[in-house]
Protein backbone atom coordinates (compact mmCIF):
# COMPACT_ATOMS: atom_id res chain seq x y z
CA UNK A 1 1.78 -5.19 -15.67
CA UNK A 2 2.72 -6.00 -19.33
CA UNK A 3 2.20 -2.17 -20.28
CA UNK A 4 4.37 -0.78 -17.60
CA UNK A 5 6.98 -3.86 -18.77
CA UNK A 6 7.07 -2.44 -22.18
CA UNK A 7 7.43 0.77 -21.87
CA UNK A 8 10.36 -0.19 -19.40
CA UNK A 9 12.09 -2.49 -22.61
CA UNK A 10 11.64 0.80 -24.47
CA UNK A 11 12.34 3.50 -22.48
CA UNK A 12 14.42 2.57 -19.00
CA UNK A 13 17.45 3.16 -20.47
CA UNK A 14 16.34 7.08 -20.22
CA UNK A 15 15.36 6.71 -16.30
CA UNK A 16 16.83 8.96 -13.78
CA UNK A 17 18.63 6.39 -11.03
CA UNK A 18 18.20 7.63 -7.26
CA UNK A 19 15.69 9.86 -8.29
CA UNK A 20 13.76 10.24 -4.92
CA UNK A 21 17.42 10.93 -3.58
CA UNK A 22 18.73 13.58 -5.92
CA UNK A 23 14.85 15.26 -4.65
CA UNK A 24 15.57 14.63 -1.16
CA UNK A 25 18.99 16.24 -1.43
CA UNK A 26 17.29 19.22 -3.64
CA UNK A 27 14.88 19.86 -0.95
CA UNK A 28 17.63 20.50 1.49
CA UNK A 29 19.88 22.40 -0.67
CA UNK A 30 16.79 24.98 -0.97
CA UNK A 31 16.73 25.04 2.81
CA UNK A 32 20.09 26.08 3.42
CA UNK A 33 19.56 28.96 0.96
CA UNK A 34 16.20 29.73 2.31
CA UNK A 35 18.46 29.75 5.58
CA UNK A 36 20.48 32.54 5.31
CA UNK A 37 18.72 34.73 3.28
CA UNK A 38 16.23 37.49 4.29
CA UNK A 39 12.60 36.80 4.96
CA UNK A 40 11.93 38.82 2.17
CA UNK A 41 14.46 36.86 -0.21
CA UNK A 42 13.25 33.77 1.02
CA UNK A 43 9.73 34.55 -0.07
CA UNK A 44 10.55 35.24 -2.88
CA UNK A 45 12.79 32.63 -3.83
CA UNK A 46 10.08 30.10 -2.53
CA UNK A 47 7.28 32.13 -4.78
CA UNK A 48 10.10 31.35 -7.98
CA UNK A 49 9.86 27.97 -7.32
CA UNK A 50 6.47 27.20 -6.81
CA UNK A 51 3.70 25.84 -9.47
CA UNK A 52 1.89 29.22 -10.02
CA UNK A 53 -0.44 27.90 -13.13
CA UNK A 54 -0.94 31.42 -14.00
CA UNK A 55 3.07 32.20 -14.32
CA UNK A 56 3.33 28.45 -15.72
CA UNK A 57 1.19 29.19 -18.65
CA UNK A 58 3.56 32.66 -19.11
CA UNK A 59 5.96 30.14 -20.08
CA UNK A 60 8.07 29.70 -16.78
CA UNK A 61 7.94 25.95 -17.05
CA UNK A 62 10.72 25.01 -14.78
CA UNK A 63 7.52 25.23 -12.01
CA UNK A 64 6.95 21.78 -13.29
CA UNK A 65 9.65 20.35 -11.38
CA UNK A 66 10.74 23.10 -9.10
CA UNK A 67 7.84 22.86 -6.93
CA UNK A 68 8.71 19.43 -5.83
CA UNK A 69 12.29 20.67 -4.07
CA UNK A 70 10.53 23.34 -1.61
CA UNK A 71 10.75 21.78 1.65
CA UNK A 72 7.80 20.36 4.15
CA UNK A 73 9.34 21.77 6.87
CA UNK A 74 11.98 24.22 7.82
CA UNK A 75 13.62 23.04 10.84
CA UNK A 76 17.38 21.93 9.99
CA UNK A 77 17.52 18.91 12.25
CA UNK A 78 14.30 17.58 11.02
CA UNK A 79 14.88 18.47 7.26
CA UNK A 80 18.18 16.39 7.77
CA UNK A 81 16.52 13.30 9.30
CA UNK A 82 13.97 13.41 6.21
CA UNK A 83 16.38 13.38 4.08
CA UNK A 84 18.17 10.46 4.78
CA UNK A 85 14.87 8.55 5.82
CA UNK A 86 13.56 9.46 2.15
CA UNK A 87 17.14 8.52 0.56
CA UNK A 88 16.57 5.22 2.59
CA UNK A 89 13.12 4.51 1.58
CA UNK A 90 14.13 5.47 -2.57
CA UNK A 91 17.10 2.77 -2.55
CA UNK A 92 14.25 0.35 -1.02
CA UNK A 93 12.11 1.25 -3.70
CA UNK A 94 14.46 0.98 -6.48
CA UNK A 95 15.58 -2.11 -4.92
CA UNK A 96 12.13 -3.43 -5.29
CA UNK A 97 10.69 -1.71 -9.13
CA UNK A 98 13.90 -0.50 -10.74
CA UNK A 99 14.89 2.98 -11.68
CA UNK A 100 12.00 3.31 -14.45
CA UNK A 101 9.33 2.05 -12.48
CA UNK A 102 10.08 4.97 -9.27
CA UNK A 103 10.55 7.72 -12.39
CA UNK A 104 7.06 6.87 -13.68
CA UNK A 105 5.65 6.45 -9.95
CA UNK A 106 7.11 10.33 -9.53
CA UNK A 107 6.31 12.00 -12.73
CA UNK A 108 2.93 10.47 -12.94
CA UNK A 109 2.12 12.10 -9.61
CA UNK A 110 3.73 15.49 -10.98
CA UNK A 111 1.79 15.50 -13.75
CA UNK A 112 -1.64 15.07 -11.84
CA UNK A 113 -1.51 17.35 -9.57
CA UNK A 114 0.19 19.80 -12.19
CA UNK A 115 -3.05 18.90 -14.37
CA UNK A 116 -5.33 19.76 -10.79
CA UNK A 117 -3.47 23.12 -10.11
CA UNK A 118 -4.23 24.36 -13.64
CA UNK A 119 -7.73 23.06 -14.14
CA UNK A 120 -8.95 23.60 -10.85
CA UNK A 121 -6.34 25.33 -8.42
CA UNK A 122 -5.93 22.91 -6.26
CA UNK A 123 -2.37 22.90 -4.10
CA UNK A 124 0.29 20.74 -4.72
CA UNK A 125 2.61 20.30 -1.58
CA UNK A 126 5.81 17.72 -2.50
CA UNK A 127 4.92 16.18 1.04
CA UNK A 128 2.11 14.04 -0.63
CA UNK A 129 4.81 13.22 -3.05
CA UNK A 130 6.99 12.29 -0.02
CA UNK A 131 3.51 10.42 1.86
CA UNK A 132 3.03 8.17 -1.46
CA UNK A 133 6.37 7.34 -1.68
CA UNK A 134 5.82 6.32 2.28
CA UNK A 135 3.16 3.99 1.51
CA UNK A 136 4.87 2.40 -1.44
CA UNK A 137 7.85 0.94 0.77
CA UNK A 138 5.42 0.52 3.49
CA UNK A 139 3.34 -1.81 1.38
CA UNK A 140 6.24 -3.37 -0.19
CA UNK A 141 8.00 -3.89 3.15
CA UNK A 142 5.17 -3.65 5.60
CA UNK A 143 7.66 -5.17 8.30
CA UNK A 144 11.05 -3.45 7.80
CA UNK A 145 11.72 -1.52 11.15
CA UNK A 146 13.13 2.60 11.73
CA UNK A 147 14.19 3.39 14.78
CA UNK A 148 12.39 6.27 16.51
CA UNK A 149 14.01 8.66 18.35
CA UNK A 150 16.78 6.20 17.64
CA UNK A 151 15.65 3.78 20.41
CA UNK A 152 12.33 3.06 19.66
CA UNK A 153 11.61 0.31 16.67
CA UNK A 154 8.56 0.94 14.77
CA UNK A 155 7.13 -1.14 11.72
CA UNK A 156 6.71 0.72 8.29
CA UNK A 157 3.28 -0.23 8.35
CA UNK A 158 2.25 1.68 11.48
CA UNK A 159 4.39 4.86 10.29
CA UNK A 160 2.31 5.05 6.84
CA UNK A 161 -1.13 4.23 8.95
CA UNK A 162 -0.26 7.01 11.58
CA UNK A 163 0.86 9.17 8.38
CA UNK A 164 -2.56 8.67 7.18
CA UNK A 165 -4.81 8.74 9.92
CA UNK A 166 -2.67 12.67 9.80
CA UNK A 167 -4.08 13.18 6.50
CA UNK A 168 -7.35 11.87 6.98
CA UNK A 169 -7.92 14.42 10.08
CA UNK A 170 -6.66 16.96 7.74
CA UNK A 171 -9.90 16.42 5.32
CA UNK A 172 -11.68 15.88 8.71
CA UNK A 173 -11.45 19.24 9.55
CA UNK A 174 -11.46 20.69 6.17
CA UNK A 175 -13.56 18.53 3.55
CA UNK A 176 -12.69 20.46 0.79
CA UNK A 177 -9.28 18.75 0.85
CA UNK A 178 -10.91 16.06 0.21
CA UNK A 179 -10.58 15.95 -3.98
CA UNK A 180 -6.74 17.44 -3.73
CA UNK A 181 -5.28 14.64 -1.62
CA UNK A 182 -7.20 11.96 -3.52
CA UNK A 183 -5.58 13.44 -6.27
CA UNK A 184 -1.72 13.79 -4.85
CA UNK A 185 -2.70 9.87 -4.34
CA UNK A 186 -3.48 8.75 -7.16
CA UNK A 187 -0.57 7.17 -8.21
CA UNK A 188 -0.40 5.18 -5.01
CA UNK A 189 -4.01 4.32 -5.79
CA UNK A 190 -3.22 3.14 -9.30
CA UNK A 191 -0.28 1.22 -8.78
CA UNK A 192 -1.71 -1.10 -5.26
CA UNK A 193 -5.61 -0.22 -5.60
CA UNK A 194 -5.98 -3.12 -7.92
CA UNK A 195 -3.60 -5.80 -5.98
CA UNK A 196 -5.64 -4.58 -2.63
CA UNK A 197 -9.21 -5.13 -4.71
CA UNK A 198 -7.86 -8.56 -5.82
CA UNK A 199 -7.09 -9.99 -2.14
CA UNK A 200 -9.94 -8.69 -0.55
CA UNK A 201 -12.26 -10.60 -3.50
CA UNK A 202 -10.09 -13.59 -2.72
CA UNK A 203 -10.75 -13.06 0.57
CA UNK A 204 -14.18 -12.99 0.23
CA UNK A 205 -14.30 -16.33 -2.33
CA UNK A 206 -12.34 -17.93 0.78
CA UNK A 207 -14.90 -16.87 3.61
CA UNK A 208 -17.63 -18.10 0.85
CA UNK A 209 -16.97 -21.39 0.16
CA UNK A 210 -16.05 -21.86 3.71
CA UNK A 211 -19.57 -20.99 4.75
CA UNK A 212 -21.40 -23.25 2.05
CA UNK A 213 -18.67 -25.98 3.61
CA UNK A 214 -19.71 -25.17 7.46
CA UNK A 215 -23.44 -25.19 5.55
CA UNK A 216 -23.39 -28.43 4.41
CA UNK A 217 -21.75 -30.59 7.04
CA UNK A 218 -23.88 -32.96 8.84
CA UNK A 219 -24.45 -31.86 12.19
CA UNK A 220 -22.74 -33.55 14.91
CA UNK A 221 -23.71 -37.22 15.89
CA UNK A 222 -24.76 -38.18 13.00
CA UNK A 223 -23.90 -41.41 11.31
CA UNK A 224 -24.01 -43.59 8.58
CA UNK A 225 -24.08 -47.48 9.93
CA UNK A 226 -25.53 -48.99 12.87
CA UNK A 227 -25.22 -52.34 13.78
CA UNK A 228 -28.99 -53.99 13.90
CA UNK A 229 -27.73 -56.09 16.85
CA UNK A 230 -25.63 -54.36 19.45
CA UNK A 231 -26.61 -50.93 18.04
CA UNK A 232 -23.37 -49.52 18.02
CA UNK A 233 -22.67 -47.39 15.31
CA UNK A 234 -18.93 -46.12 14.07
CA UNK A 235 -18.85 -43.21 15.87
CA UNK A 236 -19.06 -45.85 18.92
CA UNK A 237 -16.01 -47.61 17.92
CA UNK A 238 -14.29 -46.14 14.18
CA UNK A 239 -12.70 -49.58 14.16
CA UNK A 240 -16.00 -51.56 13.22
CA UNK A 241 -16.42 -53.03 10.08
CA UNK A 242 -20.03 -53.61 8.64
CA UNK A 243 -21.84 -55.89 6.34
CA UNK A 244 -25.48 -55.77 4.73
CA UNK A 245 -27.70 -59.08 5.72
CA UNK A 246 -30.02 -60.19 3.04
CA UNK A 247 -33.04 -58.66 5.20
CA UNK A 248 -31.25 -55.06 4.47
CA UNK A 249 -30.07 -54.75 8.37
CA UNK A 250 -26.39 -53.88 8.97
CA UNK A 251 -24.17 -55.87 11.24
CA UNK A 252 -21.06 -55.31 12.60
CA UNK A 253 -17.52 -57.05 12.78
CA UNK A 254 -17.94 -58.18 16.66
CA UNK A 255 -21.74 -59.11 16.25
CA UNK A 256 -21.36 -61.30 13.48
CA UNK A 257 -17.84 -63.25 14.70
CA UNK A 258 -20.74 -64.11 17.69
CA UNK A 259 -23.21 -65.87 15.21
CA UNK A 260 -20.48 -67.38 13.19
């Protein structure tokens, strides 16, 4: 994208290397504190670090970025295997785009659904943030293999479908979801919507100009000499040669090395 290419000559000097990984590590520093203090604390620790629009436009502005460190989950062992898969899945990423390219990925989705929590209250969990990262490597690196369980290999492409078929019960069973998790995908959408509307139309020309070809083929038997003589024509024998008499009749190799 020349636009995105430009602004990367400009401005990548300014971009934030490991990003997703500094998050990922952020997220689990806030769950050891959320750990081992009270219920009561913890609530209110979470509530300081959430995007409240209403306290955001009171000027507490660090909810632009704080929101995105409260965990998914609170259960140690799984925060800690999160942690390193999303450290895993950033260096891929970086490996693929380059620092700039994962900043604007991740502040372009904080500033939607910032911009949807202020105009229109919708929610903004930091495990969509975590979900479009997901898809990102997983259409980058459809094949690359995690172990599940630690035994069990698994392609990233089946982890971001079953990931999604997840979210896509979630709007199941409550449509009004629907608009929000569009939303917490839109950078996803932005970034491989047009690559994935550009293959299918390819696919499409393909399947198209195969059909006029299976259209216009001559159906089977047909040919286009046949000897006036023997009648054999060169689907009998490809090796036959033919010649035009003066009366407009075709004869072949064999039939005339007779008369000759």
């Amino acid at each position: 994208m020349p636009l995105i290419s430009s602004l990367e000559s400009k401005f990548g000097r300014f971009a934030i290397p490991g990003l997703v990984q500094i998050i990922a590590l952020f997220q689990l520093l806030v769950l050891f504190m959320i750990m081992v203090m009270s219920p009561e604390g913890a609530a209110a620790y979470l509530g300081f670090l959430e995007l409240n629009p209403a306290r955001l436009l009171r000027g507490e502005v660090w909810r632009l970025v704080t929101h995105v460190f409260i965990p998914g989950h609170f259960s140690l062992i799984w925060a800690l295997i999160g942690t390193l898969f999303m450290m895993w899945i950033g260096r891929g990423l970086e490996e693929a785009w380059g620092a700039f390219r994962v900043n604007l990925y991740i502040f372009g989705w904080m500033f939607v659904v910032t911009l949807g929590a202020l105009i229109f209250g919708w929610p903004a969990p930091g495990m969509f943030l975590y979900q479009t990262l997901l898809f990102a490597f997983a259409t980058l690196f459809p094949n690359e293999e995690i172990m599940i369980y630690f035994i069990l290999p698994v392609k990233m492409k089946w982890v971001a479908f079953l990931s999604a078929g997840m979210t896509g019960f979630l709007v199941m069973r409550d449509p009004s979801f629907l608009l929000p998790v569009l939303a917490c995908h839109l950078n996803y959408l932005v970034v491989f919507g047009p690559g994935f509307v550009s293959e299918r139309a390819k696919q499409a020309r393909v399947v198209a100009r195969r059909s006029r070809f299976e259209a216009t083929k001559l159906p089977e038997g047909t040919f286009f000499h046949q000897c006036s003589v023997c009648k054999k024509t060169e689907i009998d024998n490809p090796q036959l040669d033919f010649r035009v008499l003066d009366s407009g009749d075709e004869i072949c190799t064999e039939c005339r090395a007779k008369r000759g």
